[in-house]
Protein backbone atom coordinates (compact mmCIF):
# COMPACT_ATOMS: atom_id res chain seq x y z
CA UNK A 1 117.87 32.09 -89.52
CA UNK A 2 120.56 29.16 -89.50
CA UNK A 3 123.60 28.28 -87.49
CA UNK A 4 126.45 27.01 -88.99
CA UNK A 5 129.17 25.61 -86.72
CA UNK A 6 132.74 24.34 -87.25
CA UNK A 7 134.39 22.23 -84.75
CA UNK A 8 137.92 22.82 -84.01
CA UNK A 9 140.54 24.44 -81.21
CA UNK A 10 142.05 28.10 -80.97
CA UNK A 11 145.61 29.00 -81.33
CA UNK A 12 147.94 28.74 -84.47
CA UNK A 13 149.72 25.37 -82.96
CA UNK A 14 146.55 23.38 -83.87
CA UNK A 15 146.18 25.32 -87.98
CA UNK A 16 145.90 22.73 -90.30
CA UNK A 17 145.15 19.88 -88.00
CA UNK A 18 143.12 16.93 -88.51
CA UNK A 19 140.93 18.11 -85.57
CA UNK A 20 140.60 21.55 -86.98
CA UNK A 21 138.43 20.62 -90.88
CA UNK A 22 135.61 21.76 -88.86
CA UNK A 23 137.07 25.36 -88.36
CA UNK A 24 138.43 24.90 -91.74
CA UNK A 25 135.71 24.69 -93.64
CA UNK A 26 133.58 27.61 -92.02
CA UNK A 27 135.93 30.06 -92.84
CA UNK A 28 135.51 28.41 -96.68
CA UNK A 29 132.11 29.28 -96.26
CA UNK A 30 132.58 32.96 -95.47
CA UNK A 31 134.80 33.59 -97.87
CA UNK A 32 131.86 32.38 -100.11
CA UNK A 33 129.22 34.09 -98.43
CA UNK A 34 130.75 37.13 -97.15
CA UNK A 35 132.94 39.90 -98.95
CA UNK A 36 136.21 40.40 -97.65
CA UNK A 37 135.53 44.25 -96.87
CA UNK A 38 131.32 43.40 -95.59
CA UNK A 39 132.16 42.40 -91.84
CA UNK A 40 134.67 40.71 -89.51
CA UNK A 41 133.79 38.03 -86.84
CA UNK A 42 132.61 39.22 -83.58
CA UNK A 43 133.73 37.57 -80.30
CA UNK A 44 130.21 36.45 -78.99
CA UNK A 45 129.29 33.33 -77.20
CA UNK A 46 132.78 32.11 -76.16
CA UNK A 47 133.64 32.17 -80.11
CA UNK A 48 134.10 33.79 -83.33
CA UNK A 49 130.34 34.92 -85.28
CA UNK A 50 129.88 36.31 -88.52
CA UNK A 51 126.54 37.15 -90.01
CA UNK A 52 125.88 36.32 -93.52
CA UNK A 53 123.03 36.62 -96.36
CA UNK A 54 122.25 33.30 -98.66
CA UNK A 55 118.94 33.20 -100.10
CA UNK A 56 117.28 35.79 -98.75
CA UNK A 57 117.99 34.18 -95.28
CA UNK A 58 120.30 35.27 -92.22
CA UNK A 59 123.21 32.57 -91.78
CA UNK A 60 125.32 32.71 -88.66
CA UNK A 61 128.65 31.36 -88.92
CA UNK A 62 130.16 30.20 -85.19
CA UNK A 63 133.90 29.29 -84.57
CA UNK A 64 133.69 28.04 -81.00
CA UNK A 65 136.97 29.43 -78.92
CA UNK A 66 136.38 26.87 -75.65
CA UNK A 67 138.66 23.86 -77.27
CA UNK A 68 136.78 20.93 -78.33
CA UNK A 69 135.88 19.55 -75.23
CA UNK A 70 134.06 22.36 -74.18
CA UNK A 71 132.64 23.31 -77.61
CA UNK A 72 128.75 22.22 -76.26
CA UNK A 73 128.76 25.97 -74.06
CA UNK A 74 129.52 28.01 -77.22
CA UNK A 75 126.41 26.52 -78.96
CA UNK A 76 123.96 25.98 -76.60
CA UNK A 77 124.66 30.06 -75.59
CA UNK A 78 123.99 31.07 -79.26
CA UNK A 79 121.17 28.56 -80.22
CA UNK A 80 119.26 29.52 -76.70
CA UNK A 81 119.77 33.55 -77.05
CA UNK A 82 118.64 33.15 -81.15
CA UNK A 83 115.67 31.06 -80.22
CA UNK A 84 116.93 28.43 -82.45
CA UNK A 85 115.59 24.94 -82.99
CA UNK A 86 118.31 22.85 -82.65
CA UNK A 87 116.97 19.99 -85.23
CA UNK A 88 116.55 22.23 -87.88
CA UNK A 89 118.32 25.54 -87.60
CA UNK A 90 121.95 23.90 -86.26
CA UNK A 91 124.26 22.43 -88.77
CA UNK A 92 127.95 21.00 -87.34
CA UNK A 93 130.61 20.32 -89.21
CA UNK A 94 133.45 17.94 -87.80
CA UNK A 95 136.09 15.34 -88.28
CA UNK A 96 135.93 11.77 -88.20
CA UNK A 97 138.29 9.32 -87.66
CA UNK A 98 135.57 6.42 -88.58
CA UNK A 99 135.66 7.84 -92.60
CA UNK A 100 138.37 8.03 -94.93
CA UNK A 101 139.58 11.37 -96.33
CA UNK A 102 138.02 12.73 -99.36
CA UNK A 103 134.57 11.40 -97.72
CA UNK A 104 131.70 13.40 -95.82
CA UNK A 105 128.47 12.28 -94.56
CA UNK A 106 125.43 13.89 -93.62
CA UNK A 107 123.34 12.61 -90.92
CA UNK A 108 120.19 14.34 -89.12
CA UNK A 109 120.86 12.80 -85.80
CA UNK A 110 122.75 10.12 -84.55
CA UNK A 111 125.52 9.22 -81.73
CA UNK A 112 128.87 11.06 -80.95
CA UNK A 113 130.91 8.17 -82.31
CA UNK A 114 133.85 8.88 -79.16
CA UNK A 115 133.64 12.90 -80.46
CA UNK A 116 134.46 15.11 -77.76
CA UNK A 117 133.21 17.95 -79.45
CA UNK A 118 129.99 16.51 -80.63
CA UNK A 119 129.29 14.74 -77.08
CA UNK A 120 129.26 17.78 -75.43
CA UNK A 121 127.04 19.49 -77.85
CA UNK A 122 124.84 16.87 -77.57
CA UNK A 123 125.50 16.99 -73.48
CA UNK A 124 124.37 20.45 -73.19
CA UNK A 125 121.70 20.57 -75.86
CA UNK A 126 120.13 17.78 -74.00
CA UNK A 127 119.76 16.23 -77.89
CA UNK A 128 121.86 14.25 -80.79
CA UNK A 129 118.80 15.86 -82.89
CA UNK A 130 120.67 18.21 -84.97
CA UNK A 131 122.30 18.38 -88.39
CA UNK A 132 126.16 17.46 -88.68
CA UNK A 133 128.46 17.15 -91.37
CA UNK A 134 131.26 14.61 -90.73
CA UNK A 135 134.54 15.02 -92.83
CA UNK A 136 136.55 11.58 -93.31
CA UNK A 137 140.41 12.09 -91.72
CA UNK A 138 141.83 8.81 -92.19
CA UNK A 139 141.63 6.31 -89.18
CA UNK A 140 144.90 6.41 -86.90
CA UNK A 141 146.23 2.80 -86.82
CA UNK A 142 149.04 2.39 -84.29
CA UNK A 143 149.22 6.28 -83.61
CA UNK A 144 147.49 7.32 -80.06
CA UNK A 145 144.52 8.86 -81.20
CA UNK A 146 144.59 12.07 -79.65
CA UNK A 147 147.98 12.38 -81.10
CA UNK A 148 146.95 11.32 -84.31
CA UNK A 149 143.58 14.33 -84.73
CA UNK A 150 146.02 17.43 -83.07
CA UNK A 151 148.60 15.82 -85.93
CA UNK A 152 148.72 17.67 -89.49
CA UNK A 153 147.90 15.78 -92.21
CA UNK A 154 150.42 13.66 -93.77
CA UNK A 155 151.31 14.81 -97.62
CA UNK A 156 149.10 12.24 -99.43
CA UNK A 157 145.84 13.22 -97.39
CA UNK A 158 145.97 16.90 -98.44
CA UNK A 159 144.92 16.43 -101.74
CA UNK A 160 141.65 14.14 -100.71
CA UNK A 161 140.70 16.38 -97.36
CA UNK A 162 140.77 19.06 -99.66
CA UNK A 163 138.30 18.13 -101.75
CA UNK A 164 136.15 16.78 -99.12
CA UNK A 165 135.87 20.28 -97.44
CA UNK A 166 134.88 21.80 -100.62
CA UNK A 167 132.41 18.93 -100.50
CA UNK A 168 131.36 19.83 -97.43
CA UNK A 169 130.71 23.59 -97.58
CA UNK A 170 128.75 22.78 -101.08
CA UNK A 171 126.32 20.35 -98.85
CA UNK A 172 126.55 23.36 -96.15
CA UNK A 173 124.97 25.40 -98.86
CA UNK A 174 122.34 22.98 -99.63
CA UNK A 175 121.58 22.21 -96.57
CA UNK A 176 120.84 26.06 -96.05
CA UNK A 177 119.27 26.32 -99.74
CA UNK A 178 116.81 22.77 -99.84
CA UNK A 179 117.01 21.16 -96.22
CA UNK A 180 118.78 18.17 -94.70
CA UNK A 181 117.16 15.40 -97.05
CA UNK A 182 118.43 16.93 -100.47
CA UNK A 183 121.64 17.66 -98.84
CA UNK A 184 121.78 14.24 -98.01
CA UNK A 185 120.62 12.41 -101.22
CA UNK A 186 123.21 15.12 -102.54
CA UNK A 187 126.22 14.30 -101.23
CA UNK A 188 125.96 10.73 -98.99
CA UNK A 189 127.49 9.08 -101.93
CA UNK A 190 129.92 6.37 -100.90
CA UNK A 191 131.14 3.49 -102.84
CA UNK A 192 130.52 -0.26 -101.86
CA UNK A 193 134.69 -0.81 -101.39
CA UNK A 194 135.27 2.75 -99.40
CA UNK A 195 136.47 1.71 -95.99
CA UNK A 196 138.72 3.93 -93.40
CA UNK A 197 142.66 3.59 -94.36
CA UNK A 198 145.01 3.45 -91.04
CA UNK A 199 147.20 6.36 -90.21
CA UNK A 200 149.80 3.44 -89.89
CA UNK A 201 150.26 3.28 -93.76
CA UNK A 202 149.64 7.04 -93.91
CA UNK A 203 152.99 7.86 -91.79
């Protein structure tokens, strides 16, 4: 069994949102794993579940409903009651202000990097040992930074974040299919010259 979780807030005034790829691509994921007509999400564990099939194995797909901040409860509820291990059944996907958009990276472990979401994960896991995929937004320049991740994207970034959530529910499935190091050597690709943009040439 696997847990796949995407970061994001509740409520249709933060759809589309820079904070909100995480929620975005989940619900990608089910519509590639799931059949429209096979279930519906369950409330369970202060979020939204749905069960899913993929290679013979049971995949859990988690939409925490807590807001960001207190995303950590939500996880730690439905890792603990599954009797999952955290550094190789959990897989997070989340924005990042520290990559450009059209990019993802796949790490094993590592820091928060200033994520609220990922910090309390990490908080009440009592680990940073878990699987997360980030997904590049564009870094926000002059604009206040909480402003700038509950902002929508601006009309040149839709085509790149796009793509980089289809990226990232592809590496989702590998991750499930061949483990964290394929997924990795899969889809870490990054050019020498790719470097954040600022959301102050994005406005």
């Amino acid at each position: 069994m696997k847990l796949v979780v995407g970061l994001g807030n509740p409520g249709p005034q933060y759809l589309r949102t820079r904070h909100n790829v995480g929620f975005d691509a989940v619900d990608r994921i089910a519509r590639r794993l799931v059949p429209p007509t096979a279930s519906v999400p369950k409330g369970r564990f202060g979020g939204l579940l749905l069960e899913a099939d993929f290679c013979g194995e049971k995949v859990l797909l988690l939409k925490p409903l807590t807001f960001m901040n207190l995303t950590g409860q939500s996880v730690v509820e439905a890792t603990r009651f599954f009797k999952l291990d955290a550094q190789t059944q959990l897989f997070v996907l989340v924005d990042d202000i520290a990559l450009p958009c059209g990019s993802i990276r796949i790490r094993g472990e590592g820091g928060a990097g200033g994520h609220n979401g990922l910090s309390d994960i990490e908080s009440k896991l009592g680990t940073a040992r878990y699987a997360r995929c980030r997904i590049g937004i564009d870094a926000p320049g002059r604009i206040p930074q909480a402003d700038y991740v509950l902002g929508r994207f601006a009309e040149h970034q839709l085509a790149p974040v796009d793509e980089a959530i289809d990226a990232s529910v592809d590496a989702t499935l590998c991750w499930l299919q061949s483990g964290l190091s394929e997924a990795m050597n899969r889809f870490n690709r990054r050019s020498a010259d790719e470097t954040p943009r600022s959301a102050e040439l994005n406005s």
